[in-house]
Protein backbone atom coordinates (compact mmCIF):
# COMPACT_ATOMS: atom_id res chain seq x y z
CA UNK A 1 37.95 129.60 78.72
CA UNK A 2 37.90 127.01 75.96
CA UNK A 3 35.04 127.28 73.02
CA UNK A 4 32.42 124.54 74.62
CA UNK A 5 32.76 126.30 77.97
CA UNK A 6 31.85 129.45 76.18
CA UNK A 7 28.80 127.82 73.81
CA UNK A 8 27.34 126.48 77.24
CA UNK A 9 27.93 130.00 79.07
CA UNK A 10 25.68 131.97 76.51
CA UNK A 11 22.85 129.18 76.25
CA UNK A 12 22.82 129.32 80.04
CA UNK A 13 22.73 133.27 79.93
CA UNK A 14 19.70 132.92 77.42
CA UNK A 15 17.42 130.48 79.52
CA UNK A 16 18.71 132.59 82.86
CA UNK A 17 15.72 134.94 82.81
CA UNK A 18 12.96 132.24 82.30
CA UNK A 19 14.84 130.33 85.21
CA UNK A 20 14.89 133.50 87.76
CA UNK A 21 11.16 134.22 86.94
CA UNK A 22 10.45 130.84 87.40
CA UNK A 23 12.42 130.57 91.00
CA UNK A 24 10.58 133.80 92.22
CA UNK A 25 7.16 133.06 91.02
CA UNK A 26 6.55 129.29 91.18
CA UNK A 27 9.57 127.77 93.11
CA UNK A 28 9.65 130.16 96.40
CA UNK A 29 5.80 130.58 96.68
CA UNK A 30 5.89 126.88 95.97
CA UNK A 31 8.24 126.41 99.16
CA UNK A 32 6.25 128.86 100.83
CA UNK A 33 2.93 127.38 100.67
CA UNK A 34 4.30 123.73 101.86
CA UNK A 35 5.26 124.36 105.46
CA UNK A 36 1.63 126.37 106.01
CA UNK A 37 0.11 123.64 104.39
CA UNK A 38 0.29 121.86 107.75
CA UNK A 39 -1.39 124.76 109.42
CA UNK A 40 -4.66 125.97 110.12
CA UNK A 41 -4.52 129.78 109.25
CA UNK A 42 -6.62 132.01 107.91
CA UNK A 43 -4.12 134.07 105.26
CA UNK A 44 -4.17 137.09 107.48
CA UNK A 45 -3.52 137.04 110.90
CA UNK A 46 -0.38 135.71 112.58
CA UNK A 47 -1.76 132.82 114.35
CA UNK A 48 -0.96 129.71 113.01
CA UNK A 49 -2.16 126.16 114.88
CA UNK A 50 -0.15 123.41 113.24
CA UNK A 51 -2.33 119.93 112.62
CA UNK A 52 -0.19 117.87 111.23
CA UNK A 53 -1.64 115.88 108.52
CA UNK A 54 -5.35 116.98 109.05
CA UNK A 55 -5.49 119.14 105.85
CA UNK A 56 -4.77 116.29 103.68
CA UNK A 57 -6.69 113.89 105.29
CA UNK A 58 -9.67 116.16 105.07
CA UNK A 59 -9.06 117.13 101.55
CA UNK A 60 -8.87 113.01 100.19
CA UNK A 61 -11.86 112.88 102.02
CA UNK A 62 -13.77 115.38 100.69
CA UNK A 63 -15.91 114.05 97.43
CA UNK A 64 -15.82 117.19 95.41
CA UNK A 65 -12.19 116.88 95.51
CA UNK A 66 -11.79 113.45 94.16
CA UNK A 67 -14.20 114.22 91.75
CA UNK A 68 -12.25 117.07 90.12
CA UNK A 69 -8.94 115.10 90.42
CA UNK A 70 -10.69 112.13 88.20
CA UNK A 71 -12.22 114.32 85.76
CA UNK A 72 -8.67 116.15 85.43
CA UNK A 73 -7.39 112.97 85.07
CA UNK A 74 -9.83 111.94 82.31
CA UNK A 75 -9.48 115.23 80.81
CA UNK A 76 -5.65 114.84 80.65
CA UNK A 77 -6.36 111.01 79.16
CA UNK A 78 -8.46 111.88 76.52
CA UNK A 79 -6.91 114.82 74.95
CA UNK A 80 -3.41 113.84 75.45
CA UNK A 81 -4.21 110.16 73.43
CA UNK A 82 -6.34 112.19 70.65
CA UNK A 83 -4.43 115.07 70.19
CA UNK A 84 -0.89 113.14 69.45
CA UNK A 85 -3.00 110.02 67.66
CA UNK A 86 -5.02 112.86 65.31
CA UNK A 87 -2.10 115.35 65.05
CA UNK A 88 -0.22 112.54 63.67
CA UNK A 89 -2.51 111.00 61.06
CA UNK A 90 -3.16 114.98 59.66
CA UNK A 91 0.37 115.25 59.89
CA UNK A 92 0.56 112.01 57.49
CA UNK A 93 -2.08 113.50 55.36
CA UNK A 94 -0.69 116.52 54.59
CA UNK A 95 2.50 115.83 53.98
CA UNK A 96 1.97 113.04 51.39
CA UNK A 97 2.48 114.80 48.17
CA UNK A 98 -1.34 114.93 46.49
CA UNK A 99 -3.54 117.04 44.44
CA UNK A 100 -5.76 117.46 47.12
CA UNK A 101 -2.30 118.40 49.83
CA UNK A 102 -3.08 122.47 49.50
CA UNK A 103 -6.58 121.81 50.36
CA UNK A 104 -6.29 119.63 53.42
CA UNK A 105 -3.37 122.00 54.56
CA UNK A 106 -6.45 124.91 54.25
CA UNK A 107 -9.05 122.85 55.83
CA UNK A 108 -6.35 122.13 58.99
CA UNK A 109 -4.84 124.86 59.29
CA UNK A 110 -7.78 127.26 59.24
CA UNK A 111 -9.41 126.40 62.56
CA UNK A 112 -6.17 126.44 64.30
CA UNK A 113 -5.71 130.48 63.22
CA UNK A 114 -8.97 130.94 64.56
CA UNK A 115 -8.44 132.79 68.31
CA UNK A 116 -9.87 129.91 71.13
CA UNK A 117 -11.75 132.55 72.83
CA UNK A 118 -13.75 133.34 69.84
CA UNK A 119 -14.16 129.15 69.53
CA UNK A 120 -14.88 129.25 72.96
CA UNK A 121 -17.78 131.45 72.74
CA UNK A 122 -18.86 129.96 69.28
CA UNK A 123 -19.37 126.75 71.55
CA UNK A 124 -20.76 128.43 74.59
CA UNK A 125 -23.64 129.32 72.10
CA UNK A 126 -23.92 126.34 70.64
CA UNK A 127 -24.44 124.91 73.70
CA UNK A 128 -26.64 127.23 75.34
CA UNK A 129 -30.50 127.12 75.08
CA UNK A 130 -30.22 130.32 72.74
CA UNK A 131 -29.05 128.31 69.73
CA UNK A 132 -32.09 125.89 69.93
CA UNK A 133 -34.90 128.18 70.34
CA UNK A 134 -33.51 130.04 67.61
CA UNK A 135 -33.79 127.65 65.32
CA UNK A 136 -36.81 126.01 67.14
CA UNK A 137 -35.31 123.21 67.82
CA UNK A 138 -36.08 121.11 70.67
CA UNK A 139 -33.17 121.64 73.58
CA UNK A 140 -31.79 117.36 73.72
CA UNK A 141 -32.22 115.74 77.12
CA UNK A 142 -28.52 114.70 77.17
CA UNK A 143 -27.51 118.45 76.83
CA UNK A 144 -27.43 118.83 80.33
CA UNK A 145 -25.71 115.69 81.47
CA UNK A 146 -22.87 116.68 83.22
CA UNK A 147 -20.41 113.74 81.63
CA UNK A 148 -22.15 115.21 78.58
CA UNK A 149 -20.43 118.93 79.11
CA UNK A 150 -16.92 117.10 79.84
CA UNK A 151 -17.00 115.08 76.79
CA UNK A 152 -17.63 117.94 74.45
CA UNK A 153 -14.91 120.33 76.49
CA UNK A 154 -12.58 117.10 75.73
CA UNK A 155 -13.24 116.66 72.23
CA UNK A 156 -12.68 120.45 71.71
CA UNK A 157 -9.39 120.68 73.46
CA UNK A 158 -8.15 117.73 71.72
CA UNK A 159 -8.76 119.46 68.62
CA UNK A 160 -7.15 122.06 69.14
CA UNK A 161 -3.97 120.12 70.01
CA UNK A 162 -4.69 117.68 67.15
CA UNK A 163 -4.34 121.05 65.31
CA UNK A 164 -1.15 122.21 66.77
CA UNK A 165 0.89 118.54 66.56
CA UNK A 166 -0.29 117.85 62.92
CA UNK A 167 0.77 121.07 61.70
CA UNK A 168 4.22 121.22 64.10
CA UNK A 169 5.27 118.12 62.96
CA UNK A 170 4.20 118.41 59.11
CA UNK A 171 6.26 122.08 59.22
CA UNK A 172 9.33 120.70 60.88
CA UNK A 173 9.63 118.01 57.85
CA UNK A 174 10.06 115.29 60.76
CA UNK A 175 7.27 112.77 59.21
CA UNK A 176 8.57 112.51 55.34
CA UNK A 177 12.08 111.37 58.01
CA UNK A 178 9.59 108.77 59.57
CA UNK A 179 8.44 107.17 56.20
């Protein structure tokens, strides 16, 4: 066995495990799941009535469906252009050699140590009724607006991934390669 043959063995005996977890719990459930997907069956007993194409037809159809694929959609849109646009610029920022480079580093990199369950429930409060009457303010009319709720869930998740690119690529020294 010649020396590249060998290299390639142990990388491939190093990404093995990941691969066999993935094969047993997302490939063959995957695989699975297909063939039933033609059926109507309830999960439990051992009837199964194929229909053909009736499942999907009934689930384009339905509006709550095509509702949640266009806001997942949007979702994926929105924080996917901010996150790599914003991650960059900070990226920029920070690694331009300044007086003010340890501070902006701070300010980044702070939020991003934060856990995003405790930001999670920072917002949840924030936008619950409970923060208003607290500090008697009157609860906005747009608070409720359900375009509203996605647009703040998308500007926090791009944050966070703003967070996580700007800092990646400052760290791995890839931008000062760029300029």
């Amino acid at each position: 066995m010649n020396r590249k043959m060998k290299k390639q063995l142990q990388e491939f005996t190093f990404i093995m495990p990941a691969l066999v977890m993935f094969a047993i719990f997302v490939a063959y459930p995957f695989l699975q799941g297909f063939p039933i997907s033609f059926t109507k069956w309830d999960g439990m007993s051992p009837n199964k009535a194929y229909v053909g194409l009736k499942n999907y037809i009934r689930i384009f159809q339905d509006g709550n469906v095509m509702n949640a694929v266009k806001n997942t959609l949007l979702f994926t849109a929105v924080t996917m252009v901010f996150s790599n646009l914003l991650g960059l610029l900070f990226a920029l920022m920070i690694s331009k050699k300044s007086k003010l480079n340890n501070v902006l580093r701070t300010c980044i990199f702070m939020p991003y140590c934060l856990s995003l369950v405790l930001s999670s429930y920072i917002w949840r409060y924030v936008y619950s009724d409970v923060f208003y009457d607290k500090f008697g303010i009157a609860s906005p009319p747009w608070k409720h607006n359900v375009g509203y709720d996605r647009s703040c869930s998308d500007i926090c998740m791009a944050g966070c991934r703003v967070l996580h690119g700007g800092i990646h690529c400052s760290n791995s020294g890839s931008i000062e390669r760029l300029l």
